[in-house]
Protein backbone atom coordinates (compact mmCIF):
# COMPACT_ATOMS: atom_id res chain seq x y z
CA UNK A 1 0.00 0.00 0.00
CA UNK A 2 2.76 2.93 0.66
CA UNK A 3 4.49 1.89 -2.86
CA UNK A 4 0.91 2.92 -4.45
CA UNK A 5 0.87 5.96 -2.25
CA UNK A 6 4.08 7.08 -3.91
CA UNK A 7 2.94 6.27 -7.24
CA UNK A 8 -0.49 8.29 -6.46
CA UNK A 9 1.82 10.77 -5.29
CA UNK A 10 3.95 10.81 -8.53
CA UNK A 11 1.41 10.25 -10.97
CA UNK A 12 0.23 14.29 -10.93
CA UNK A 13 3.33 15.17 -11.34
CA UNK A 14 2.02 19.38 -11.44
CA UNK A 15 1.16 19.03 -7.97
CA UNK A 16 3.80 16.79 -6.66
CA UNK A 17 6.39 19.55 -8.41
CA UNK A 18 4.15 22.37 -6.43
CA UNK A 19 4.41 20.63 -3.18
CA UNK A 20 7.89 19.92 -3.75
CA UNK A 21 9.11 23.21 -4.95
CA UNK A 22 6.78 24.67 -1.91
CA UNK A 23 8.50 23.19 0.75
CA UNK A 24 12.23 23.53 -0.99
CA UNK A 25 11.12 27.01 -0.82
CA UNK A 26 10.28 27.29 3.05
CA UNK A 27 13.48 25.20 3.91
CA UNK A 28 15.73 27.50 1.56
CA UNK A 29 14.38 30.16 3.51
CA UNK A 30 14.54 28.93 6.98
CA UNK A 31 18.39 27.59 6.65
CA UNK A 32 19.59 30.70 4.17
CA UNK A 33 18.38 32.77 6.75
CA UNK A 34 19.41 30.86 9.95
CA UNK A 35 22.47 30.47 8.67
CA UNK A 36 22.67 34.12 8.11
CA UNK A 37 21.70 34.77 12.18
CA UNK A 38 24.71 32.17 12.95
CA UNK A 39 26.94 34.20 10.81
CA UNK A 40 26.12 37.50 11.73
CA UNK A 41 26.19 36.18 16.01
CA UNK A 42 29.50 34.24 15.31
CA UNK A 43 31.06 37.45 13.81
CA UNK A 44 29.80 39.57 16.66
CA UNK A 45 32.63 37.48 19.22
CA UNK A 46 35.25 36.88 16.06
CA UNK A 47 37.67 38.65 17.95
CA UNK A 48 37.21 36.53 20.47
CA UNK A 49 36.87 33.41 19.12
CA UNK A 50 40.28 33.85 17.58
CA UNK A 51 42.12 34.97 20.57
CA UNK A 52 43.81 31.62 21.87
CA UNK A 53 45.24 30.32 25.24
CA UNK A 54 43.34 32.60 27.52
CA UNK A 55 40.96 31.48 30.37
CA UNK A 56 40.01 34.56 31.12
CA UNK A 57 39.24 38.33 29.37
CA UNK A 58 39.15 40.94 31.98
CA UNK A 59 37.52 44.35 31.41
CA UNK A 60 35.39 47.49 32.98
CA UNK A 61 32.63 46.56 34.56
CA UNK A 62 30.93 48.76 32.16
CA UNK A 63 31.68 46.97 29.00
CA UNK A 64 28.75 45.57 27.11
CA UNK A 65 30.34 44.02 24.22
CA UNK A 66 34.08 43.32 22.91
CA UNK A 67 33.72 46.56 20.44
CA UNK A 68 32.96 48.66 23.55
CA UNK A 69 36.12 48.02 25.58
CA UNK A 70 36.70 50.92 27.87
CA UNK A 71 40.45 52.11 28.51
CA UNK A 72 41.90 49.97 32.09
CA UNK A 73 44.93 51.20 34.03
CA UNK A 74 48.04 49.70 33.56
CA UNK A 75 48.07 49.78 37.74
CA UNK A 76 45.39 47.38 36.96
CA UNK A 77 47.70 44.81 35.05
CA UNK A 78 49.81 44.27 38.28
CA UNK A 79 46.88 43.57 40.14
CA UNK A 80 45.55 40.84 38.11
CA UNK A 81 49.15 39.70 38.79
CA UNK A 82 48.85 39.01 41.52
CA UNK A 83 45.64 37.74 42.09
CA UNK A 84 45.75 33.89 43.44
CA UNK A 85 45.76 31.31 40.58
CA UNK A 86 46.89 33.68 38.30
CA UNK A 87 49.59 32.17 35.74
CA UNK A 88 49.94 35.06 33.91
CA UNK A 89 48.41 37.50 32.96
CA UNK A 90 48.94 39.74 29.38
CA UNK A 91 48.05 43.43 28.04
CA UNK A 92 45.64 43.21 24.85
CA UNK A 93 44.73 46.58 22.50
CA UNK A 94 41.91 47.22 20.11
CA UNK A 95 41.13 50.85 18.53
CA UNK A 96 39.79 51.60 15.50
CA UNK A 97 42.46 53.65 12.52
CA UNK A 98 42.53 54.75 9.07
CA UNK A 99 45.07 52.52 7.05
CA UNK A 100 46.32 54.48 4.06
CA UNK A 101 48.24 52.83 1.04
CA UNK A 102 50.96 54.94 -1.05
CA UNK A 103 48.73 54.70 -4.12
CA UNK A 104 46.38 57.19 -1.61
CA UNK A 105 43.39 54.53 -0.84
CA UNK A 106 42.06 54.41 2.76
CA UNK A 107 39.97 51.98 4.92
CA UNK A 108 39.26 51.98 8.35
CA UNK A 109 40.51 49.13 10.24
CA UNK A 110 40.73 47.24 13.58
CA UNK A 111 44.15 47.40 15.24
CA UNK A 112 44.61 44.89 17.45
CA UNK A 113 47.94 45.15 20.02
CA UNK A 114 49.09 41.88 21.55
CA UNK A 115 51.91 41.25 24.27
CA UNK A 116 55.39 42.71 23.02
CA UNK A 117 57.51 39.78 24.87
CA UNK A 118 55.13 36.71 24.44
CA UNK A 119 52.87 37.60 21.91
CA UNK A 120 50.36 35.66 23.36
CA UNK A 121 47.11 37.34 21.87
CA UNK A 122 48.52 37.42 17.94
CA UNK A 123 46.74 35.10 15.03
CA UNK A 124 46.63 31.61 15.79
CA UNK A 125 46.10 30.79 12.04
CA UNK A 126 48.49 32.47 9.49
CA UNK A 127 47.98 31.94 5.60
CA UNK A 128 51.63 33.74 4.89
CA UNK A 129 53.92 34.85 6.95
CA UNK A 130 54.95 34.26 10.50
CA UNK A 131 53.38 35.71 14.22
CA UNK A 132 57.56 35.63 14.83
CA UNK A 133 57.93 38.34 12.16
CA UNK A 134 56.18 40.91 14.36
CA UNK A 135 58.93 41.62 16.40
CA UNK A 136 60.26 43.66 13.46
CA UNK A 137 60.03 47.23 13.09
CA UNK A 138 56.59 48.54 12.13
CA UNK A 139 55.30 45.10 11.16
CA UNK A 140 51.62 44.25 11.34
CA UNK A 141 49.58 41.00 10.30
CA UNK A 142 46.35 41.73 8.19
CA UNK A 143 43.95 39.11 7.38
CA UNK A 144 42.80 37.83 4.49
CA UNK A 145 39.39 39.36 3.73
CA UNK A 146 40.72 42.72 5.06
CA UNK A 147 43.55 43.04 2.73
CA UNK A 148 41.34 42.30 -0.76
CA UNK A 149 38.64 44.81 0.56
CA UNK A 150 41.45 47.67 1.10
CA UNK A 151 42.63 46.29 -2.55
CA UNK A 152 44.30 43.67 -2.81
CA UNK A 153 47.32 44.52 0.32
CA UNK A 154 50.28 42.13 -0.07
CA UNK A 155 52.94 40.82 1.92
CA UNK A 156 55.93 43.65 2.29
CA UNK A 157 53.82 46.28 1.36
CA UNK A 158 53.68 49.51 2.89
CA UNK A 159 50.65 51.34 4.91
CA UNK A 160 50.53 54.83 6.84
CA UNK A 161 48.48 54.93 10.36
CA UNK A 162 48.19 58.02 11.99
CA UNK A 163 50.98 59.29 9.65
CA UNK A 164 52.93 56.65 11.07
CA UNK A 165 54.79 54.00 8.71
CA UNK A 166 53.53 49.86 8.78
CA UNK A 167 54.71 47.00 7.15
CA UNK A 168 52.81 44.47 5.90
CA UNK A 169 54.44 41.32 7.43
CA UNK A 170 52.08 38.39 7.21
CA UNK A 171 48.18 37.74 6.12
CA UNK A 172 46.30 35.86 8.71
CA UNK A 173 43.13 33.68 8.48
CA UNK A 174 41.28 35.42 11.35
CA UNK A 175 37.36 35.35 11.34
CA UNK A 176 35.53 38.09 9.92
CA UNK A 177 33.98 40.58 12.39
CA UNK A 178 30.49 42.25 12.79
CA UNK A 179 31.43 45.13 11.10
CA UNK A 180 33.41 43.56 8.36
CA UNK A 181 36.47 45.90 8.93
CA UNK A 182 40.00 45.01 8.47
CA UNK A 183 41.79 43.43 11.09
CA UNK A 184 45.68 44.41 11.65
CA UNK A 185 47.77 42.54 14.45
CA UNK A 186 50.79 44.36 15.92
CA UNK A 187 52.83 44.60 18.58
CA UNK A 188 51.39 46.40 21.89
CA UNK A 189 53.73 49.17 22.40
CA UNK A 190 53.11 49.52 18.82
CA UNK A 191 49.18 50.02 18.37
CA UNK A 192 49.28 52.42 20.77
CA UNK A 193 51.98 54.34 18.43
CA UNK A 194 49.74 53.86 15.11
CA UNK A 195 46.44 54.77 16.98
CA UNK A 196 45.13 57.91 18.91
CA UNK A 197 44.46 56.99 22.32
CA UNK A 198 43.29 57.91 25.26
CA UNK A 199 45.99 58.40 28.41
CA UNK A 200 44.99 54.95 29.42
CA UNK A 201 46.05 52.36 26.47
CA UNK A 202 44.87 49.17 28.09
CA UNK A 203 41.79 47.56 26.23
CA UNK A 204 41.83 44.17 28.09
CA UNK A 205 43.50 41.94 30.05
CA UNK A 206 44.21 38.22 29.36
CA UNK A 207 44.51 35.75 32.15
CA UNK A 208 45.59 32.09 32.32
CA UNK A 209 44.71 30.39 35.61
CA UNK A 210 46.92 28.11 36.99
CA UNK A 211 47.04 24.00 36.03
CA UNK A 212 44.35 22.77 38.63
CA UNK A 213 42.73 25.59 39.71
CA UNK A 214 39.18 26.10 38.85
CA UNK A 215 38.58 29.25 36.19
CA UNK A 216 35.13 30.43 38.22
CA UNK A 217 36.87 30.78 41.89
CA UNK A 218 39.95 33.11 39.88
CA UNK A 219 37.73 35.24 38.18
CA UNK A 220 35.54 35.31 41.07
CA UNK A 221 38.64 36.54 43.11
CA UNK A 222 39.42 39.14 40.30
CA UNK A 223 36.25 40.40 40.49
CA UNK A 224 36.37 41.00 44.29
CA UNK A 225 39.97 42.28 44.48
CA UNK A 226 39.93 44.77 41.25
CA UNK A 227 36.20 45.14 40.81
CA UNK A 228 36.98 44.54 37.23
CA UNK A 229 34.87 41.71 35.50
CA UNK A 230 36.35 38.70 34.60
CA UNK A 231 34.83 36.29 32.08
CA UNK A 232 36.06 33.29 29.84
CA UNK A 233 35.82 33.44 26.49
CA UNK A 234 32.21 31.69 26.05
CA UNK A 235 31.02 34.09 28.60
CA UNK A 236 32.05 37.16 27.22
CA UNK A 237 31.53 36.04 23.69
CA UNK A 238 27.62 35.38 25.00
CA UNK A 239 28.03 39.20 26.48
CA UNK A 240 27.87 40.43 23.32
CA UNK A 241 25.86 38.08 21.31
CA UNK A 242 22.87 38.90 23.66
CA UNK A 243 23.69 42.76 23.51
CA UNK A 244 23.41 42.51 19.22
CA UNK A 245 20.25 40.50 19.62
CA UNK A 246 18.73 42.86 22.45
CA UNK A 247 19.73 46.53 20.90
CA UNK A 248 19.68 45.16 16.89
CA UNK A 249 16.69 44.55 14.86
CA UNK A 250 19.16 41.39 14.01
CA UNK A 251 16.59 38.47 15.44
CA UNK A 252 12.79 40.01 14.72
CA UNK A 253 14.25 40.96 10.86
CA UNK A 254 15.66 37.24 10.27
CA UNK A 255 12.98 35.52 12.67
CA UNK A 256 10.37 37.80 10.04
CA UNK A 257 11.90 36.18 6.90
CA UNK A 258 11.80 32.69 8.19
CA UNK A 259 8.32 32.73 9.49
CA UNK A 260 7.51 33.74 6.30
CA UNK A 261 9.11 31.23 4.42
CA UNK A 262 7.25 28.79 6.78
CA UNK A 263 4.07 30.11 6.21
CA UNK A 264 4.35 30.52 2.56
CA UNK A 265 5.53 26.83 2.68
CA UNK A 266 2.83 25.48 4.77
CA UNK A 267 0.13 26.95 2.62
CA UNK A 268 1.23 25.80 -1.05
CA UNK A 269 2.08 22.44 0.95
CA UNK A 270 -1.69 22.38 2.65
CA UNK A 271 -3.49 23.89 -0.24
CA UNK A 272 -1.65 20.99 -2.81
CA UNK A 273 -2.03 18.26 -0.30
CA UNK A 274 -5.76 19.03 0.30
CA UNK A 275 -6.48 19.72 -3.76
CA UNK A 276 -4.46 16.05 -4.60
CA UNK A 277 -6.39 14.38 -1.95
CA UNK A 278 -9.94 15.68 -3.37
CA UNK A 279 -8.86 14.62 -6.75
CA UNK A 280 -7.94 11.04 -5.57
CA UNK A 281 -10.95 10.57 -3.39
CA UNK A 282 -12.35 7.70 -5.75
CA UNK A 283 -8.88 6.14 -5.55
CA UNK A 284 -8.86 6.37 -1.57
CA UNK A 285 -12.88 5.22 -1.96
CA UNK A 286 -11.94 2.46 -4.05
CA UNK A 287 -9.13 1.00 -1.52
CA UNK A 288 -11.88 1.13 1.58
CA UNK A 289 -14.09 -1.05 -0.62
CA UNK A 290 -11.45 -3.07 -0.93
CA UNK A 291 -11.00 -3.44 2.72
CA UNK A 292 -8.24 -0.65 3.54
CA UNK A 293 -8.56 0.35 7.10
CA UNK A 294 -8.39 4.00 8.45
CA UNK A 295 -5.04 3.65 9.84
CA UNK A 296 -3.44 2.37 6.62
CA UNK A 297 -5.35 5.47 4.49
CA UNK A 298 -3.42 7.54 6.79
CA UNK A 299 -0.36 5.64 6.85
CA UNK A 300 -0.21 6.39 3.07
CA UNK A 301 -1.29 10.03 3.19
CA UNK A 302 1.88 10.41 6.12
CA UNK A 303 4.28 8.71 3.82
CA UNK A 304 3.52 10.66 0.79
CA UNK A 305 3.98 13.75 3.31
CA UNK A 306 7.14 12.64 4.57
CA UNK A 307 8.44 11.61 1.32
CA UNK A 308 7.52 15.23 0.28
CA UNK A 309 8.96 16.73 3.23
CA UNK A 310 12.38 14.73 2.29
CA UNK A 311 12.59 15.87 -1.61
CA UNK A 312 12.19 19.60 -0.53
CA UNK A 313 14.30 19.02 2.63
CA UNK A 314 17.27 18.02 0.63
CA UNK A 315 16.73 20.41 -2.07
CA UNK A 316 16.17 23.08 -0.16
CA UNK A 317 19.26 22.13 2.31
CA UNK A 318 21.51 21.78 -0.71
CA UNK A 319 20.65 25.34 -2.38
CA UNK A 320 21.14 26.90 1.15
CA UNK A 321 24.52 25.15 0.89
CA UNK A 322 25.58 26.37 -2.49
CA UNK A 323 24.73 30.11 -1.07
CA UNK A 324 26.46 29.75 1.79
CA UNK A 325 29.85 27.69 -0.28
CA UNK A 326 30.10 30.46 -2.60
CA UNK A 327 30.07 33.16 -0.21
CA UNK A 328 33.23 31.43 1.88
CA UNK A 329 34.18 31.34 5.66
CA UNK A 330 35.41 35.07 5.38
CA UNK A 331 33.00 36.37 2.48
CA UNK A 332 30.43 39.12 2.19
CA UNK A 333 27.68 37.65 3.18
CA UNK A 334 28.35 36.10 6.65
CA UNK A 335 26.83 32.49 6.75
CA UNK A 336 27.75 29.79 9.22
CA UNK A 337 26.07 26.07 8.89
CA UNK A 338 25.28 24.42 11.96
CA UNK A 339 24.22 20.95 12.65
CA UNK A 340 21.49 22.66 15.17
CA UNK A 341 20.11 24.81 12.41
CA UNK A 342 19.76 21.48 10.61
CA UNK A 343 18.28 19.72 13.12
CA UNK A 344 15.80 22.71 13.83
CA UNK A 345 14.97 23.44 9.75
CA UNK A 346 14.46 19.55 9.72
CA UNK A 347 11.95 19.46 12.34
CA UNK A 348 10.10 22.80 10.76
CA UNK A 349 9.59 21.12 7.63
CA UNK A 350 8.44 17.63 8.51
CA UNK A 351 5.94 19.06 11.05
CA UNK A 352 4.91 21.52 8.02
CA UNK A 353 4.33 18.67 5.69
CA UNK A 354 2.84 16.35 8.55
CA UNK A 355 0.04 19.01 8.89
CA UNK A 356 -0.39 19.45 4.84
CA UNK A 357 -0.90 15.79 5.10
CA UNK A 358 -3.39 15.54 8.20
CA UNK A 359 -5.14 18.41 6.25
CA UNK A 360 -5.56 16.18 3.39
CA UNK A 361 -6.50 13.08 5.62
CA UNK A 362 -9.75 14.70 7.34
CA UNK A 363 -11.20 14.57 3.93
CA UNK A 364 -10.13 11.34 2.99
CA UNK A 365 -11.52 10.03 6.37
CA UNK A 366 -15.02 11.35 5.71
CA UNK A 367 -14.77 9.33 2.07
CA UNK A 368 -17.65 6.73 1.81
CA UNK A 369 -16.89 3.35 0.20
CA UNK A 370 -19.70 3.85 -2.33
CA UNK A 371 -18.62 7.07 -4.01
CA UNK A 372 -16.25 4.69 -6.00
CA UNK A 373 -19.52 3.95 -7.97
CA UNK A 374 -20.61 7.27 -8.57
């Protein structure tokens, strides 16, 4: 019986290539768009996420987010220090310049300043060059996407901050941030040199907690020694993902598109199901005369929704996919897969087509055996 379900199912093939094409549709939409949310929330803790080896960030109590790092003390290095369970503990710089090539092009740019001696802060994934090659004069690291969208920046080239000379040393594969600026990786002592700063220069603090020592009692003994907050990097990542989602129109924008993909879904889905299902009424008729029971007239009409659901699930998946391939880990348009978002898009569309398909049921259940000889 479910192999003639899927050759009802088949048979009008103008409404099995609307349902299809109507769910591909919704699930395009949900995943494109999801994995636009994932993107845009992943780039809004890049920095982070690409800062390596630290336990801990530490940072003014009044910080919301990593781009709104207010200026510490340096007094307030020393007494991270020497905090209990405190390994060490690291300066970190970010401030926003204008890089400007010799051909007279300009872009503004992130500067970030990591520890002269250890350099414990600097790109953990380098395309060309070396992290060592910072300790020469004026060198900076750019990444990848930042140096085609200034035009094209290469390895040995020369840019002016601040009217202050910088060498292009090395290209980096760091993640792209929220704001899609360059990012440039230097030298702390010499950030401060190609950016206008405040008096105070300190952006952040990086701890590592001793071998053995929990990372929740040291940053809860930071906190009550400095009065400075101390988070790992989940936490403070999570900082500023729920800042973007609470002060952005981010989430009710994206969450707009995909209910609407949904919706449009569900009703060509519904509206298909429910017209194939009055046109085969005679066929369903026919198969109670026969002797079908309820429960395997619904077993068919759930299999022909599920098979449905995993033609435009597929589809629909692998379009998302071809979006989100071209535009590349670092592109444009910031996209970022998850298994969750698969998961989630998964159980959107099945329930969708399991409710086109109970729509189409209720009027299969009310057929009568006889209408097969009308």
């Amino acid at each position: 019986m479910l192999i003639v379900a899927l050759k009802m199912l088949a048979r009008d093939r103008a409404k099995f290539l609307s349902i299809v094409m109507g769910v591909t549709f919704a699930v395009f939409l949900i995943v494109e768009q999801g994995c636009v949310f994932t993107g845009l929330m992943r780039r809004s803790g890049a920095i982070i996420l690409d800062t390596k080896s630290v336990d801990l960030w530490v940072f003014d109590s009044r910080v919301k987010t990593v781009d709104d790092l207010r200026a510490l003390k340096d007094s307030d290095l020393w007494r991270v220090r020497d905090v209990e369970g405190v390994e060490w503990a690291t300066r970190w710089f970010k401030g926003a310049a204008r890089a400007k090539r010799l051909d007279g092009r300009y872009e503004n740019v992130l500067v970030i300043g990591v520890d002269d001696a250890t350099m414990i802060g600097a790109p953990s994934a380098m395309v060309e060059g070396s992290v060592a090659d910072l300790v020469r004069r004026d060198a900076g690291i750019i990444d990848v996407a930042g140096s085609m969208k200034i035009g094209g920046v290469e390895v040995g080239e020369e840019l002016t901050f601040n009217d202050r000379r910088a060498v292009i040393v090395g290209k980096s594969a760091a993640t792209r941030n929220f704001q899609s600026l360059p990012v440039i990786h230097t030298r702390y002592s010499q950030a401060i040199q190609w950016v206008p700063t405040e008096r105070s220069t300190l952006s952040a603090i990086l701890v590592k907690v001793q071998p053995g020592i929990d990372t929740d009692v040291v940053a809860a003994r930071i906190r009550d020694t400095t009065g400075l907050i101390a988070e790992t990097p989940e936490e403070f990542r999570w900082r500023t993902i729920r800042y973007v989602l609470k002060y952005t129109g981010i989430a009710i924008n994206i969450g707009t598109t995909i209910a609407l993909g949904f919706i449009v879904g569900a009703a060509i889905a519904g509206q298909t199901f429910y017209s194939f299902a009055v046109d085969n009424l005679k066929q369903f008729a026919a198969l109670k005369a026969m002797g079908a029971s309820e429960g395997t007239l619904a077993a068919m009409i759930l299999v022909q929704a599920c098979a449905v659901a995993a033609l435009g699930y597929g589809m629909g998946v692998g379009l998302a996919s071809l979006v989100a391939r071209s535009a590349g880990p670092n592109g444009q348009l910031p996209v970022y897969l998850t298994p969750e978002l698969l998961l989630i898009s998964a159980g959107a569309v099945f329930s969708l087509c399991m409710g086109a398909g109970l729509v189409a049921l209720r009027k299969v259940a009310k057929t009568e055996p006889a209408m097969v000889f009308k």
